[in-house]
C-alpha atoms as a PDB file:
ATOM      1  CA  UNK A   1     -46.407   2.582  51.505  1.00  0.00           C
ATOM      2  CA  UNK A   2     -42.959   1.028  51.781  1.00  0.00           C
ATOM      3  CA  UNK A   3     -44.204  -2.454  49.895  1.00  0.00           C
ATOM      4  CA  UNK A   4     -45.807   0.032  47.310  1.00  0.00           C
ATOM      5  CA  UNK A   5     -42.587   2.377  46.373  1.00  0.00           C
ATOM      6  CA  UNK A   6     -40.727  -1.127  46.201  1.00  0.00           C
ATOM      7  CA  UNK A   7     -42.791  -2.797  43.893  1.00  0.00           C
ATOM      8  CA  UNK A   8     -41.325  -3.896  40.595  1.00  0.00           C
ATOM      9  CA  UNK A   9     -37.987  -2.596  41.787  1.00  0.00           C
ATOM     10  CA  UNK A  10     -35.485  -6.128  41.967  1.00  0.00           C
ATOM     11  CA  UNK A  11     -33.632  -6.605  44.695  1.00  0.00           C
ATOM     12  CA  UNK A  12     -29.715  -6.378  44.064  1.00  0.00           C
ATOM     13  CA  UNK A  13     -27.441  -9.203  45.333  1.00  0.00           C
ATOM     14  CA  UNK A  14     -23.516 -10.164  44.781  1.00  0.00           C
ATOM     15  CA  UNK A  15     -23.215 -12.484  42.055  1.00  0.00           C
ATOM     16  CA  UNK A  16     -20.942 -15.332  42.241  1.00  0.00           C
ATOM     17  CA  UNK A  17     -19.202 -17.593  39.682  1.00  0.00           C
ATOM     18  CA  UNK A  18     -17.320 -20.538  39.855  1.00  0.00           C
ATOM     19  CA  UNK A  19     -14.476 -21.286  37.065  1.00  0.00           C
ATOM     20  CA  UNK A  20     -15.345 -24.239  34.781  1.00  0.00           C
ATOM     21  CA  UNK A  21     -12.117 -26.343  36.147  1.00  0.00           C
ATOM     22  CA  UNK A  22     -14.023 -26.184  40.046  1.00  0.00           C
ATOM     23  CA  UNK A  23     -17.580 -26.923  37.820  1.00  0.00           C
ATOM     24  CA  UNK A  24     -16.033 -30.061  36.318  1.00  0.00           C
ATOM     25  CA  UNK A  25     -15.739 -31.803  39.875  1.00  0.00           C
ATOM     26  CA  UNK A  26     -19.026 -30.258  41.203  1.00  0.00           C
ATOM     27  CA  UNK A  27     -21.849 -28.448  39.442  1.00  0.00           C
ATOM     28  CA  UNK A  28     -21.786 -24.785  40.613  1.00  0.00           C
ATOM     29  CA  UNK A  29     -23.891 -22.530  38.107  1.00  0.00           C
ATOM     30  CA  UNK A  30     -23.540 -18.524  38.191  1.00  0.00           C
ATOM     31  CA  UNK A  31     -25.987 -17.529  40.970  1.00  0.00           C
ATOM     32  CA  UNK A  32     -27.001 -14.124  42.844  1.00  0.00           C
ATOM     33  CA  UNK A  33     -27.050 -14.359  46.794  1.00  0.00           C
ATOM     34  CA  UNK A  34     -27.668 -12.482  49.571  1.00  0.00           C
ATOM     35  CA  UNK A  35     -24.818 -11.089  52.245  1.00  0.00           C
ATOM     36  CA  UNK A  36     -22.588  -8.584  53.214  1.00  0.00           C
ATOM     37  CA  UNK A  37     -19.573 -10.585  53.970  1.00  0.00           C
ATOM     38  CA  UNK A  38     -17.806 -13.628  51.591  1.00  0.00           C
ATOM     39  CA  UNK A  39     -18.552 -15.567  54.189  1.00  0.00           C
ATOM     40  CA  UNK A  40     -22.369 -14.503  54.056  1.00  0.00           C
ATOM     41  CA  UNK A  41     -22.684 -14.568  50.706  1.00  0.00           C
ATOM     42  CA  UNK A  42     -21.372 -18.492  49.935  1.00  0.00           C
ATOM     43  CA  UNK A  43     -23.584 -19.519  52.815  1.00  0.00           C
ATOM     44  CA  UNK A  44     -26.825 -19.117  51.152  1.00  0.00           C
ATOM     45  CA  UNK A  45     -25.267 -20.369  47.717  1.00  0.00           C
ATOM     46  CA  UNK A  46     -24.163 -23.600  49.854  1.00  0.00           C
ATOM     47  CA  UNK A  47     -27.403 -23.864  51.832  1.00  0.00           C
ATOM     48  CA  UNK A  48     -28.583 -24.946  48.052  1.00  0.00           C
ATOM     49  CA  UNK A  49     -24.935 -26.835  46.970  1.00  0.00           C
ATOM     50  CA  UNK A  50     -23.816 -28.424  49.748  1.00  0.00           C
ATOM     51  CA  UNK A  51     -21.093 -30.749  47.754  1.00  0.00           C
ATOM     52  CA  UNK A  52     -19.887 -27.235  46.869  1.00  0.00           C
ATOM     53  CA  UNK A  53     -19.446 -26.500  50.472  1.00  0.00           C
ATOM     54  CA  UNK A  54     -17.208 -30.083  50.946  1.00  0.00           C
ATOM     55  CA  UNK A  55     -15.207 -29.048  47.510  1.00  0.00           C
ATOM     56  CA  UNK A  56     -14.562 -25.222  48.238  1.00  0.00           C
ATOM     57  CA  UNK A  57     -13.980 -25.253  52.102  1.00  0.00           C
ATOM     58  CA  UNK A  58     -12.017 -27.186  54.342  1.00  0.00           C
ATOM     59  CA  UNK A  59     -13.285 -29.043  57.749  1.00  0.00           C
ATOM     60  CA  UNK A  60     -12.732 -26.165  59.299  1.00  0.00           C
ATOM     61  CA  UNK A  61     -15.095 -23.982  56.710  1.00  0.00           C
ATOM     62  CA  UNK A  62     -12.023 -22.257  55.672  1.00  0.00           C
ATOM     63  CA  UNK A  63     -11.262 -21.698  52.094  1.00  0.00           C
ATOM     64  CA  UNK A  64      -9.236 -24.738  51.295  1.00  0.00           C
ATOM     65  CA  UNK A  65      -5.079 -24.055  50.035  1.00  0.00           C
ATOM     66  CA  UNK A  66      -5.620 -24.565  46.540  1.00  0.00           C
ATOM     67  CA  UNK A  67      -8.829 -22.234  46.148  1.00  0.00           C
ATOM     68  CA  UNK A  68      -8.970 -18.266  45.599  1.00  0.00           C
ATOM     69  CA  UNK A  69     -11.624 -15.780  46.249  1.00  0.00           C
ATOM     70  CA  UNK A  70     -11.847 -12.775  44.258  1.00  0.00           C
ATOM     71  CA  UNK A  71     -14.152  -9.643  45.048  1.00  0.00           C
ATOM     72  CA  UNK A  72     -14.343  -7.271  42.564  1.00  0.00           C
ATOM     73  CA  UNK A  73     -11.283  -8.080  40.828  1.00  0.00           C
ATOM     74  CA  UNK A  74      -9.364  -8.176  44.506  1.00  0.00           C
ATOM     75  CA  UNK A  75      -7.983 -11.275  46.017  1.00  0.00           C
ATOM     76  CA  UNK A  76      -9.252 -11.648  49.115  1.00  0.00           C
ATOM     77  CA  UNK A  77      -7.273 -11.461  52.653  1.00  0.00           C
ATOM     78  CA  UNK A  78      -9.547 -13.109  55.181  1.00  0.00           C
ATOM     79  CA  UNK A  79      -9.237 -16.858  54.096  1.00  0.00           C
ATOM     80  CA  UNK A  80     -10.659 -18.487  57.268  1.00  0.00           C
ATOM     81  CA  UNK A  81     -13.469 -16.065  58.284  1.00  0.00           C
ATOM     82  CA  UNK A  82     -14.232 -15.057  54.597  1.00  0.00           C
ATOM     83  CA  UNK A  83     -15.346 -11.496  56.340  1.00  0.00           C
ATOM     84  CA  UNK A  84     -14.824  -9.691  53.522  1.00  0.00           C
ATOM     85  CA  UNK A  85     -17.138  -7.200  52.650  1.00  0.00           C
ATOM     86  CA  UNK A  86     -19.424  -7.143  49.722  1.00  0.00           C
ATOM     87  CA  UNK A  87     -21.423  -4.654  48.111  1.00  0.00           C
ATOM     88  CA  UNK A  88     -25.058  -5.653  46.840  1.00  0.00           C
ATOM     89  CA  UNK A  89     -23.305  -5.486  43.072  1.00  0.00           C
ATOM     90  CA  UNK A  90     -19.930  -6.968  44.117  1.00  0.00           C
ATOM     91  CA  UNK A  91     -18.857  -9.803  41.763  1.00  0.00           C
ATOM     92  CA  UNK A  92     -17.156 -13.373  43.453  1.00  0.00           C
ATOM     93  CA  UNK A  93     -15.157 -15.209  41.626  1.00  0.00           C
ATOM     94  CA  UNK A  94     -14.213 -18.752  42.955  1.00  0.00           C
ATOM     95  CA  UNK A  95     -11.106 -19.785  40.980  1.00  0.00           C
ATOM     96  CA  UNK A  96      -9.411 -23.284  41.873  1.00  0.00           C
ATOM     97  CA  UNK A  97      -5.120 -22.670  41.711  1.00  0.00           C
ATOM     98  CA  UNK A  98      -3.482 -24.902  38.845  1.00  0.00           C
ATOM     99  CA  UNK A  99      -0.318 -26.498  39.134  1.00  0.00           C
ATOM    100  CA  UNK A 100       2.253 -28.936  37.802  1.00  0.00           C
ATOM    101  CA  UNK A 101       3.649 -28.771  34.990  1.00  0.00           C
END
């Protein structure tokens, strides 16, 4: 009866978007994934990118110094284990810092 009540009812994920200046070096188009944590989340959108992966995280699969994670408008605070939480309508925002001058 479960399958049944569920039907025709879409399944909510985070979205996640990537600023154009990160798009210009690799091709990362708004997407909707899965997961409860950051970390979770860009998993399953780098499962399917995985030059995204090499451009967003470090070696370690940390975020790398010049990258930012926002969730809902708040910068995140976990930048190595990206465990921070997400809600099933949470927005992330992957912004890539500017500088010089």
């Amino acid at each position: 009866m479960t399958g049944a009540r569920n039907r025709g009812k879409e399944e909510r994920m985070p979205n996640v978007a990537f600023t154009d200046n990160i798009q210009r070096h690799v091709a990362c188009p708004p997407t909707q994934a899965p997961g409860r944590t950051v970390r979770e989340v860009l998993d399953h959108v780098f499962a399917q990118n995985p030059r995204a992966r090499t451009y967003i995280l470090d070696d370690q699969q940390a975020l790398r110094r010049h990258m930012l994670i926002f969730v809902d408008g708040e910068l995140i605070r976990d930048r190595t284990g990206l465990s921070d939480q997400v809600g099933e309508d949470s927005s992330i925002y992957v912004f890539q810092s500017l500088s010089g001058g």
